[in-house]
Protein backbone atom coordinates (compact mmCIF):
# COMPACT_ATOMS: atom_id res chain seq x y z
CA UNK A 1 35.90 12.99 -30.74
CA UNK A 2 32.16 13.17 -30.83
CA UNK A 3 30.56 12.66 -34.29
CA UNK A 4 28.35 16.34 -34.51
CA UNK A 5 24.67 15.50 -34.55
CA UNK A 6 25.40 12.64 -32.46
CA UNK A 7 23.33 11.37 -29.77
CA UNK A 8 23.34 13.34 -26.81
CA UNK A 9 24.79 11.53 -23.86
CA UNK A 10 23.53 12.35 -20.25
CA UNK A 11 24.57 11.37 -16.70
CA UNK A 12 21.80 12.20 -14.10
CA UNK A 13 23.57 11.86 -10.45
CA UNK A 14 20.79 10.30 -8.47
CA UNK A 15 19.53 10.40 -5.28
CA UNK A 16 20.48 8.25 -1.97
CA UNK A 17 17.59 7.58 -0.94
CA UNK A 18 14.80 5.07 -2.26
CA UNK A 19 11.73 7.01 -3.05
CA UNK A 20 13.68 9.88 -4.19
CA UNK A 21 14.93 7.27 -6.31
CA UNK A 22 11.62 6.07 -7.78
CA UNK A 23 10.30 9.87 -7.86
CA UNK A 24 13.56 10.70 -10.47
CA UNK A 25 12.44 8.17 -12.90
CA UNK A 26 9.66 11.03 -13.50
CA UNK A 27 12.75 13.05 -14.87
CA UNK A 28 14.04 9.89 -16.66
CA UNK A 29 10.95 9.52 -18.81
CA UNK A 30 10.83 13.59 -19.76
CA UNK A 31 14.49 13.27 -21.15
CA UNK A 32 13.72 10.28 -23.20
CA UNK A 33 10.26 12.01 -24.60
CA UNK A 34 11.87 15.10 -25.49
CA UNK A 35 15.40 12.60 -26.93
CA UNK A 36 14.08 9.80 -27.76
CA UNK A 37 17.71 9.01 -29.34
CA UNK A 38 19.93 10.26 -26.28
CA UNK A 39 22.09 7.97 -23.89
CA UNK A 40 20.76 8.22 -20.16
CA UNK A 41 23.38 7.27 -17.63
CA UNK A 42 22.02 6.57 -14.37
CA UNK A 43 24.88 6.78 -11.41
CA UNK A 44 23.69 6.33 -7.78
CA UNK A 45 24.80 4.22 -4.60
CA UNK A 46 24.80 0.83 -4.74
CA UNK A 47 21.27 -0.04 -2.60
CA UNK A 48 19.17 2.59 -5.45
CA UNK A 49 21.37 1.96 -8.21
CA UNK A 50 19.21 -1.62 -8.31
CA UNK A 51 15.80 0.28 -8.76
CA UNK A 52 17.28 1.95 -11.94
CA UNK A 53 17.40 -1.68 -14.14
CA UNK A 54 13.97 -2.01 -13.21
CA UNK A 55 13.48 1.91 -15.36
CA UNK A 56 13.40 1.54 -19.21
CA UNK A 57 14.33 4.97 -19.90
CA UNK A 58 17.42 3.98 -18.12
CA UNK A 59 20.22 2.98 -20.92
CA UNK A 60 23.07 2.75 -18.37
CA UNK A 61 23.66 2.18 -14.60
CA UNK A 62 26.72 3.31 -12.61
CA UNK A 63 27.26 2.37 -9.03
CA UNK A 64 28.59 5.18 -7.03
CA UNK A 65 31.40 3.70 -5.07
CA UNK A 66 31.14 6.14 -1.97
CA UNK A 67 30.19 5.98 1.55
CA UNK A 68 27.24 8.33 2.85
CA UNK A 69 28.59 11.52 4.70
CA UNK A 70 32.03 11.00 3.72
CA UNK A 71 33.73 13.31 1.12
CA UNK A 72 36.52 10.85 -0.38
CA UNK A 73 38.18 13.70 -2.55
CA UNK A 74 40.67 11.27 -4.03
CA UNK A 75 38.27 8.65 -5.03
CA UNK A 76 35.72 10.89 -6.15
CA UNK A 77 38.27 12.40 -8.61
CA UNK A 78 39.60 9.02 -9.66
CA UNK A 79 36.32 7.66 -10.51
CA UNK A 80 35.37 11.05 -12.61
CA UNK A 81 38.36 11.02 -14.51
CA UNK A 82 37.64 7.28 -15.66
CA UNK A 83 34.50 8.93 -17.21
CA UNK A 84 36.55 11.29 -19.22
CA UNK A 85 36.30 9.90 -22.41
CA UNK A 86 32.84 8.22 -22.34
CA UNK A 87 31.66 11.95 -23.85
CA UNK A 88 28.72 12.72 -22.12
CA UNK A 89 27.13 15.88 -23.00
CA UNK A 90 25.35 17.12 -20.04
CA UNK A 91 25.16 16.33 -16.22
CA UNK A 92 22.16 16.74 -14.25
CA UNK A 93 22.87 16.62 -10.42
CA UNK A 94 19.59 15.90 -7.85
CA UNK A 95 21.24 16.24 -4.53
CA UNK A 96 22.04 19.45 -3.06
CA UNK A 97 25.27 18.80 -1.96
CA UNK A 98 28.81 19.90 -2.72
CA UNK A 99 29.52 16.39 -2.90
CA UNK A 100 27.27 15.03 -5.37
CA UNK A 101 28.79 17.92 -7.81
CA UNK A 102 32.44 16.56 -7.53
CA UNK A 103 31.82 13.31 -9.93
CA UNK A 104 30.69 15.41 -12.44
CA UNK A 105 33.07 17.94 -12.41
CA UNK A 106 35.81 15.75 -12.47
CA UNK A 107 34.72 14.39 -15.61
CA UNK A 108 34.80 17.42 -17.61
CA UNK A 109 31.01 17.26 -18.21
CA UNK A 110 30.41 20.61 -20.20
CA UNK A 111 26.60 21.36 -19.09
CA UNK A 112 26.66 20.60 -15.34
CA UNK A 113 23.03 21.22 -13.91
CA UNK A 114 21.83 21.28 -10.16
CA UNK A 115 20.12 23.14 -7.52
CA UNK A 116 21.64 25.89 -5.36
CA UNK A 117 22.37 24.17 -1.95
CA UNK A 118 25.68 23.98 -0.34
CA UNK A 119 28.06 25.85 -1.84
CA UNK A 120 29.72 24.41 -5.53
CA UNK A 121 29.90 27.52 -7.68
CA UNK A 122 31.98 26.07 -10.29
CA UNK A 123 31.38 22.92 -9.64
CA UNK A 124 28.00 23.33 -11.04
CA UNK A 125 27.51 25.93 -14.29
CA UNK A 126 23.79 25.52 -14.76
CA UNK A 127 23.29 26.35 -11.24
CA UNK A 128 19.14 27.29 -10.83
CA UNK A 129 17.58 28.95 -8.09
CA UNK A 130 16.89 26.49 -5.68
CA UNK A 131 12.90 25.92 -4.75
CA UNK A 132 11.23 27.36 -2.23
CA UNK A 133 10.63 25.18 0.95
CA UNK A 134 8.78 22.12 0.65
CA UNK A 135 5.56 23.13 -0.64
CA UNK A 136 5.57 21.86 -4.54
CA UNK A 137 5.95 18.23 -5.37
CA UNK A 138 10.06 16.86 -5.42
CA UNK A 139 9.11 14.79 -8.88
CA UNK A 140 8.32 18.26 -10.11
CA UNK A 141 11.77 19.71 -9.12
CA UNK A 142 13.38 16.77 -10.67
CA UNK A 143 11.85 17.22 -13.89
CA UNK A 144 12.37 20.74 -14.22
CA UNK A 145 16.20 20.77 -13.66
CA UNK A 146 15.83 18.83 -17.09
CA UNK A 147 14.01 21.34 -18.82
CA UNK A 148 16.04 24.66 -20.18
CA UNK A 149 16.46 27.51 -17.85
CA UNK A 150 13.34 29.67 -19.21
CA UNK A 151 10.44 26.96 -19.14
CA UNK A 152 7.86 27.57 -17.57
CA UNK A 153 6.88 25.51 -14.10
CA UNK A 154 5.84 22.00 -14.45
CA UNK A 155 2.68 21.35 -13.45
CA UNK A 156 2.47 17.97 -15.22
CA UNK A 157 4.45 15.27 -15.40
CA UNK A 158 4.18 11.24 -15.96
CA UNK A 159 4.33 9.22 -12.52
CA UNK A 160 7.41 6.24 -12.12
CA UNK A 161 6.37 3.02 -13.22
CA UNK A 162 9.03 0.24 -12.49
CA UNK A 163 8.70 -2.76 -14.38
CA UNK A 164 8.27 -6.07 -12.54
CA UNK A 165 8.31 -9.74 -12.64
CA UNK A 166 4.97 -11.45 -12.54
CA UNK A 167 6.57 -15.02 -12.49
CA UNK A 168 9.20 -13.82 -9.52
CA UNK A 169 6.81 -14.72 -6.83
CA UNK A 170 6.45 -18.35 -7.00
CA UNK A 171 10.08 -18.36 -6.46
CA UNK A 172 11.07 -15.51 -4.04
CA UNK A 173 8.49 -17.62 -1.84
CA UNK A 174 10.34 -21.33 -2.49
CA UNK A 175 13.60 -19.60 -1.45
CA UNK A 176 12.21 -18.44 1.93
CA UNK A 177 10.22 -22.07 2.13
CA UNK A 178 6.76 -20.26 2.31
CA UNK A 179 3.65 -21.01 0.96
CA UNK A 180 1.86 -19.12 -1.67
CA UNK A 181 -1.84 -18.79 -0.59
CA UNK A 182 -5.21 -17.93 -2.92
CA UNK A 183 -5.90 -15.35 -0.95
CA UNK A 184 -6.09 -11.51 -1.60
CA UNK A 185 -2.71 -9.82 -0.43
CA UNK A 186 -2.52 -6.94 2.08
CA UNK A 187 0.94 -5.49 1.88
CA UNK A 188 1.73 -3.61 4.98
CA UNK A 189 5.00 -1.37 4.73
CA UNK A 190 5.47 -0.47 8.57
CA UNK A 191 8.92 1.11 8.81
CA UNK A 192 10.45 4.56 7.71
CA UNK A 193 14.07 4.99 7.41
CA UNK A 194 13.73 8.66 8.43
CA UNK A 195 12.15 8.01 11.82
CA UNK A 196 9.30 7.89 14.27
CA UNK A 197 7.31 10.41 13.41
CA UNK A 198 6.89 9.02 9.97
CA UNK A 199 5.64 5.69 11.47
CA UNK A 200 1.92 4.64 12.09
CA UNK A 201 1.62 2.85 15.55
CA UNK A 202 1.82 -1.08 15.24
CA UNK A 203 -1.67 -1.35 16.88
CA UNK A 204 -3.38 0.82 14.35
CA UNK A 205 -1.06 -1.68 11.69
CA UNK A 206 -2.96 -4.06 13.28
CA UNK A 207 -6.52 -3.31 13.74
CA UNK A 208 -6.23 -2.77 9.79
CA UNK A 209 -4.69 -6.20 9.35
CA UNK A 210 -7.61 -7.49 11.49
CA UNK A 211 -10.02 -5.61 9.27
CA UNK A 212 -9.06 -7.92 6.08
CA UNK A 213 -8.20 -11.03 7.76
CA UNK A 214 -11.80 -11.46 8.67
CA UNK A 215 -12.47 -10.60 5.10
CA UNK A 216 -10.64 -13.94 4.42
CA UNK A 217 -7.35 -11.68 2.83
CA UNK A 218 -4.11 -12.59 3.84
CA UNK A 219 -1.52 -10.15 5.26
CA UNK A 220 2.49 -9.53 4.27
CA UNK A 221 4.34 -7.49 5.97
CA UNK A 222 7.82 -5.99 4.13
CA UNK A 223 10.83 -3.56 4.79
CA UNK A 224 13.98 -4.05 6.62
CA UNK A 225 15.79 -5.89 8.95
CA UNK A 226 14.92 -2.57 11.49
CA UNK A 227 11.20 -3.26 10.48
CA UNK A 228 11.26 -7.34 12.07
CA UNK A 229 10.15 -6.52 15.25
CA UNK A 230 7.29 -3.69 14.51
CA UNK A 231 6.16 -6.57 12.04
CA UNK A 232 6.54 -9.27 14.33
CA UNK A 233 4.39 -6.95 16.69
CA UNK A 234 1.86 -6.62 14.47
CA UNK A 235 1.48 -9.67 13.77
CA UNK A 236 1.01 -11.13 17.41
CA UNK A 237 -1.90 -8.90 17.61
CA UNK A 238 -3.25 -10.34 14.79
CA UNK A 239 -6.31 -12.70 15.31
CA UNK A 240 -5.54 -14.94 12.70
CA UNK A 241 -1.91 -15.14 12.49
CA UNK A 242 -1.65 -18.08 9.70
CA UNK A 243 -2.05 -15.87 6.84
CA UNK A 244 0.41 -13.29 7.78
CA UNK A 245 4.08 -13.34 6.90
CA UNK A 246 6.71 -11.31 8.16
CA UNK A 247 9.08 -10.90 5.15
CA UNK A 248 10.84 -7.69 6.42
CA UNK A 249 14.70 -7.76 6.12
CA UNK A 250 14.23 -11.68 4.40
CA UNK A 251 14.20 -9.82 0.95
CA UNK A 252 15.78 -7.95 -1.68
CA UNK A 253 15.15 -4.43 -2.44
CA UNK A 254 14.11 -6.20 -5.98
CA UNK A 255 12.44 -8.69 -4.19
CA UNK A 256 10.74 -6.21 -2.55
CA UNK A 257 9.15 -4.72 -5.47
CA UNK A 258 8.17 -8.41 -7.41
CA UNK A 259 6.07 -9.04 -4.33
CA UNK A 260 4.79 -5.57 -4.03
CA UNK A 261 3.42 -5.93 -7.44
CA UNK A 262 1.36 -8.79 -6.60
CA UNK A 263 -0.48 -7.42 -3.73
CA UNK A 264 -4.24 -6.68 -4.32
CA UNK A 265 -3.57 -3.25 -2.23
CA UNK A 266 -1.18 -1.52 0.11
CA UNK A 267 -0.85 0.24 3.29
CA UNK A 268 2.33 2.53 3.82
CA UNK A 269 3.97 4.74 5.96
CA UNK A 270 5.61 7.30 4.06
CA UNK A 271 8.62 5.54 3.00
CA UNK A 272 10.55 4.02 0.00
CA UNK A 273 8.52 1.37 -0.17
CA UNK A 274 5.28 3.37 -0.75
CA UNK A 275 6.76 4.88 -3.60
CA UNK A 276 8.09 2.09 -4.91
CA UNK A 277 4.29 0.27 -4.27
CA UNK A 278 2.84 3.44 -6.29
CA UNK A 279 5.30 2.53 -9.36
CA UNK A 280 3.83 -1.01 -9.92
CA UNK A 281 0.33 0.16 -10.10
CA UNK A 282 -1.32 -1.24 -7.05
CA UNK A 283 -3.72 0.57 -4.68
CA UNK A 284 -1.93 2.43 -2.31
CA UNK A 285 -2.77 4.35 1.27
CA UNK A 286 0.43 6.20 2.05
CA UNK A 287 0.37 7.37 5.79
CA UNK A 288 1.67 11.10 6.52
CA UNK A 289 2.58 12.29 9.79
CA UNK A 290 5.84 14.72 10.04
CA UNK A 291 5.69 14.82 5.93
CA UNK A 292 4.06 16.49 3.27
CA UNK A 293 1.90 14.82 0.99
CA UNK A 294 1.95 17.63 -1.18
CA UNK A 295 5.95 17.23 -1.25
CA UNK A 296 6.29 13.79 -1.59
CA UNK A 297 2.99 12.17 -2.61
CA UNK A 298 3.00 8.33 -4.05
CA UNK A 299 2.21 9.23 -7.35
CA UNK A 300 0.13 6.76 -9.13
CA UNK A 301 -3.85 7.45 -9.83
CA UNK A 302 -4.59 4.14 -7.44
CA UNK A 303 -2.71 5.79 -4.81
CA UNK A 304 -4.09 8.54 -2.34
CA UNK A 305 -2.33 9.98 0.75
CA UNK A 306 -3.85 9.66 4.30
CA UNK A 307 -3.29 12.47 6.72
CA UNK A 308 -5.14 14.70 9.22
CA UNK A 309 -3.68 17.74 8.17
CA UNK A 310 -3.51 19.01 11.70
CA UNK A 311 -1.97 22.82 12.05
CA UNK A 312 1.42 21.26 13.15
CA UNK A 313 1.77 19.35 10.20
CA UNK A 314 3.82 18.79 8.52
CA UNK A 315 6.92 19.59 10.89
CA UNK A 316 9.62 17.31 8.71
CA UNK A 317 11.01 16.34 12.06
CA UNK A 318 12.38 12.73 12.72
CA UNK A 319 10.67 12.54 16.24
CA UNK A 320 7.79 14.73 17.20
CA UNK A 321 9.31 18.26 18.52
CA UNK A 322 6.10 18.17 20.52
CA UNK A 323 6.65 14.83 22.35
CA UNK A 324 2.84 13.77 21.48
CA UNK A 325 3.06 12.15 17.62
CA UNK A 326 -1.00 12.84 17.65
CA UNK A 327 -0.79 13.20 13.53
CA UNK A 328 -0.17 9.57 14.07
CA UNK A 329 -1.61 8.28 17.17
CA UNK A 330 -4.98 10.00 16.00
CA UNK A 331 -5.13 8.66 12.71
CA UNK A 332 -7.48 6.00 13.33
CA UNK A 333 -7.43 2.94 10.99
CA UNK A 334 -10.87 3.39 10.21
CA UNK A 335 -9.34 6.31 7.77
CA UNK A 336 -6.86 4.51 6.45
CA UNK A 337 -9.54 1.29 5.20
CA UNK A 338 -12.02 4.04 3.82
CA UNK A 339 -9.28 5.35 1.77
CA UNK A 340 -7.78 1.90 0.77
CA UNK A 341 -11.88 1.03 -0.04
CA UNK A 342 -12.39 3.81 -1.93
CA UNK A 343 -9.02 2.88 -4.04
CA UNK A 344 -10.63 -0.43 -4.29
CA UNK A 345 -14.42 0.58 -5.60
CA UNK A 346 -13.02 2.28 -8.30
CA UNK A 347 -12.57 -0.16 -12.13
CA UNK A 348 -9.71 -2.12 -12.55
CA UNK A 349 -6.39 0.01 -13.11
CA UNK A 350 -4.07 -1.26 -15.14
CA UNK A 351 -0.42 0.84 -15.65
CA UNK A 352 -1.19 1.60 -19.31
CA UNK A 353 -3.59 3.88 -17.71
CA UNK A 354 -2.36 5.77 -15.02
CA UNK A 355 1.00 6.87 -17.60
CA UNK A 356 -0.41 11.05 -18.23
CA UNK A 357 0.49 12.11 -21.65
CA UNK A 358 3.67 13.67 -21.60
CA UNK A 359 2.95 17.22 -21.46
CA UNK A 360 6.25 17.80 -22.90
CA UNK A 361 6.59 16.50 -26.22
């Protein structure tokens, strides 16, 4: 039986996917202004779960034990009903679907909040109207299906900011028998998990990289095992290939964001990794081309999107419906190193001060 006046308890169901993820930590840090005191249970799948102990708003993590696309009744309602008697208060659900309302509802969370999507009447009693297109920011959506019915809009809201390891580098390096150079770092994220039309050609990758090499930088290239060989490409048309490192799919997610942190700037696709890039404070150039950067911007004050905003963007498609990809193949690098300059010119940005006060105290 829960003592009354108790701490409140909360279990946010999080998103699958990695800079939904990061975005939701947005969400994290508005529950813990507005209860300071309250428990915040984190569950997601295994491959996010990890960016949640990098959160400090995060009290608790829970590994969701359940394969994409599959529906697993039985061992959805087995793993709810072990969460019976942890007595948490309220559920807040990000994904849409009918799945991700199942956990929850099995275990007997009273306030069970979500988004209308497919169909879970029932499953979800705090259902809200669910927003219109694509057109305001996701971290915005997040946060409000934290706030009570009858708030207002959000219009503000503090960005992610994942903690990281300063020290982690020296060894992350060892382990891969690579040597750590004095040189400024370019981090290039190449890949998207979504698709093609969210990914910059190599040779405009490359022209960049080119660009800093012969400003004496050196170059790091990171994502997935999928991303090797776009790396590897860019990298062969690289004029100085000693200082660049192909690191994709030779990391952790973790990893990942330890050596993102110590990069002097970033270049991006729209992808997990930009978001994640945007949480540790560095300059970052995210690259748009079927996405919105007014849905899904990396949201950091060192971080500005790069797109040409051409009248069929954005489409949200994974491969061009048009067959030409020309928000992509016409974004000439010389944008993307005026943006990343710009980033660069302005004083030293340290997180401290790109954390907003929370408009919601």
């Amino acid at each position: 039986m829960r003592e009354i006046g108790s701490a409140p308890r909360i279990l946010v169901i999080s998103p699958a996917w990695v800079g939904d993820m990061v975005m939701a930590q947005s969400l994290f840090k508005v529950l813990k202004t507005r209860q300071p005191q309250a428990w915040l249970c984190v569950a997601a799948p295994a491959f996010t779960a990890q960016l949640a102990t990098r959160m400090l708003e995060v009290d608790e993590v829970i590994e969701i034990p359940f394969h994409h696309g599959k529906l697993q009744l039985n061992e959805r309602y087995r793993h709810g009903r072990s969460l019976r008697a942890r007595g948490f208060d309220r559920a807040i659900i990000l994904p849409g679907s009918t799945k991700a309302a199942l956990l929850p509802f099995f275990a007997r969370i009273p306030v069970r909040s979500g988004y209308r999507g497919e169909p879970r009447r029932g499953l979800v009693n705090d259902l809200r109207p669910k927003p219109i297109g694509k057109r305001g920011h996701m971290a915005a959506q997040f946060v409000q299906l934290g706030l009570p019915p009858d708030e207002p809009l959000v219009s503000r809201y503090p960005p992610p900011q994942l903690t990281t390891r300063a020290r982690a580098t020296a060894d992350i390096m060892a382990s891969l028998n690579l040597k750590v150079l004095d040189n400024p770092i370019l981090v290039l994220c190449p890949g998207a998990e979504y698709g093609p039309a969210k990914c910059w050609p190599s040779h405009h990758f490359a022209a960049l990289a080119n660009h800093y090499l012969q400003q004496d930088w050196q170059i790091w290239l990171v994502g997935s095992d999928k991303d090797q060989p776009i790396a590897q490409a860019i990298i062969h048309s690289c004029k100085t290939q000693d200082r660049c490192l192909n690191l994709a799919g030779r990391t952790s997610l973790l990893q990942a964001v330890d050596l993102l942190a110590q990069a002097r700037a970033v270049v991006s696709n729209d992808s997990g990794l930009m978001h994640v890039a945007a949480a540790t404070g560095r300059p970052v150039a995210g690259i748009f081309g079927s996405s919105s950067p007014q849905h899904t911007p990396p949201l950091s004050n060192c971080a500005q999107a790069v797109s040409l905003e051409l009248p069929c963007q954005p489409c949200f498609a994974r491969q061009c419906p048009l067959g030409h990809l020309d928000c992509l193949e016409e974004l000439a690098p010389r944008q993307a190193i005026d943006t990343l300059e710009g980033l660069l010119a302005e004083p030293h940005t340290t997180l401290a001060d790109i954390i907003s006060p929370s408009p919601f105290k």
